[in-house]
Protein backbone atom coordinates (compact mmCIF):
# COMPACT_ATOMS: atom_id res chain seq x y z
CA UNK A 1 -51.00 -115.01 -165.82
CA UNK A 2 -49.11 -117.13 -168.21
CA UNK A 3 -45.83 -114.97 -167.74
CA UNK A 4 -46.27 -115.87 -164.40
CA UNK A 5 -46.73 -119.33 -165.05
CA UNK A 6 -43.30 -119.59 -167.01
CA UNK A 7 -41.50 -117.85 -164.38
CA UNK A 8 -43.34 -120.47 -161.86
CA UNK A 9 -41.89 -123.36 -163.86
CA UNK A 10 -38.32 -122.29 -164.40
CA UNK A 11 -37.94 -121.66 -160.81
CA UNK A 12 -39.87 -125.46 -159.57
CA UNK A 13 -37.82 -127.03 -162.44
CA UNK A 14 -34.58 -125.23 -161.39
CA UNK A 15 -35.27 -126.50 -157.66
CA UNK A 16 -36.13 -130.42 -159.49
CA UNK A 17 -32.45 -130.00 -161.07
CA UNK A 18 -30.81 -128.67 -157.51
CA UNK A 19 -32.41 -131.58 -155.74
CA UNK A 20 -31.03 -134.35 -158.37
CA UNK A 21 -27.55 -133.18 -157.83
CA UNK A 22 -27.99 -133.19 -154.16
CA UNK A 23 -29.35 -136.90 -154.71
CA UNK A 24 -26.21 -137.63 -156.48
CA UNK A 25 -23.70 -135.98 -154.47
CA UNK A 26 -24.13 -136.73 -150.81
CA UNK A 27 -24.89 -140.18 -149.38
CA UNK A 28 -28.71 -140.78 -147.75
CA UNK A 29 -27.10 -140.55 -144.42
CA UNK A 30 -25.81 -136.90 -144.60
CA UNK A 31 -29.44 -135.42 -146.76
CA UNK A 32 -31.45 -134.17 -144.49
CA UNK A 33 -34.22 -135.46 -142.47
CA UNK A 34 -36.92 -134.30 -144.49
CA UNK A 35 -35.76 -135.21 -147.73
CA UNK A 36 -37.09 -139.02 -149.09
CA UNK A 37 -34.15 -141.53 -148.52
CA UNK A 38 -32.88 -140.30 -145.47
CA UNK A 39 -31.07 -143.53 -143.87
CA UNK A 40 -29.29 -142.95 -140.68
CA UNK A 41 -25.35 -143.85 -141.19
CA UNK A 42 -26.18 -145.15 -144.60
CA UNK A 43 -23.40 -144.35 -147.72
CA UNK A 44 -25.93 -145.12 -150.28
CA UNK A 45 -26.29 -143.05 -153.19
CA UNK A 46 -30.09 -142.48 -154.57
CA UNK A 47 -29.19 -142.78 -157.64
CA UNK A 48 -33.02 -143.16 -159.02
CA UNK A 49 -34.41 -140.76 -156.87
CA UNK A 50 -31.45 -138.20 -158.51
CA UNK A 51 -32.67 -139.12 -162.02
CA UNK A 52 -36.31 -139.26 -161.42
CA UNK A 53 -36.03 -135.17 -159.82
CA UNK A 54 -33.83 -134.78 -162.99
CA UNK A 55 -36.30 -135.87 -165.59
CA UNK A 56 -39.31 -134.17 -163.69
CA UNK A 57 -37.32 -130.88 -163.79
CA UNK A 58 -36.44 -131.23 -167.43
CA UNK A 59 -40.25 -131.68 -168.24
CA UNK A 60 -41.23 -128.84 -166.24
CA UNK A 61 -38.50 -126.90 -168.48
CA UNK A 62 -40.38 -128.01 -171.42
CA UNK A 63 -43.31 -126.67 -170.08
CA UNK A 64 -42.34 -123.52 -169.51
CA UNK A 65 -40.29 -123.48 -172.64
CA UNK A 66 -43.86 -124.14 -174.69
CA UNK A 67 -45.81 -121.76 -172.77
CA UNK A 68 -43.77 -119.14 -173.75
CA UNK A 69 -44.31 -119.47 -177.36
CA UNK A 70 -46.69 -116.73 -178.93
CA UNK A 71 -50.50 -117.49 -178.57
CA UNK A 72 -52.00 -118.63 -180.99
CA UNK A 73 -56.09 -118.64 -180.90
């Protein structure tokens, strides 16, 4: 289970990263629909939403990162 649970992590985290750049990158009117900040014809960049998904997928690397260790009982 808790190789599985690393694996889990790194791939959620990896996704938390993707979606920051995508926050940064393309303006709230050309995300898509789904996504929070969606603004029809709207140039804004999320800025905070991009570094908020950033930090959440750098803890979740952490997490994985310390569940790997050895276990210790």
């Amino acid at each position: 289970m808790p190789k599985a649970m690393v694996a889990a992590s790194i791939v959620v985290g990896m996704l938390f990263v993707i979606l920051a750049g995508l926050y940064w990158a393309i303006p709230a009117g050309s995300l898509p629909a789904w996504m929070p900040g969606f603004e029809v014809g709207s140039t804004h960049i999320h800025f905070k939403h991009g570094l908020g998904s950033f930090i959440l997928g750098l803890a979740i690397f952490a997490f994985a990162w310390f569940r790997s260790g050895p276990n210790r009982i």
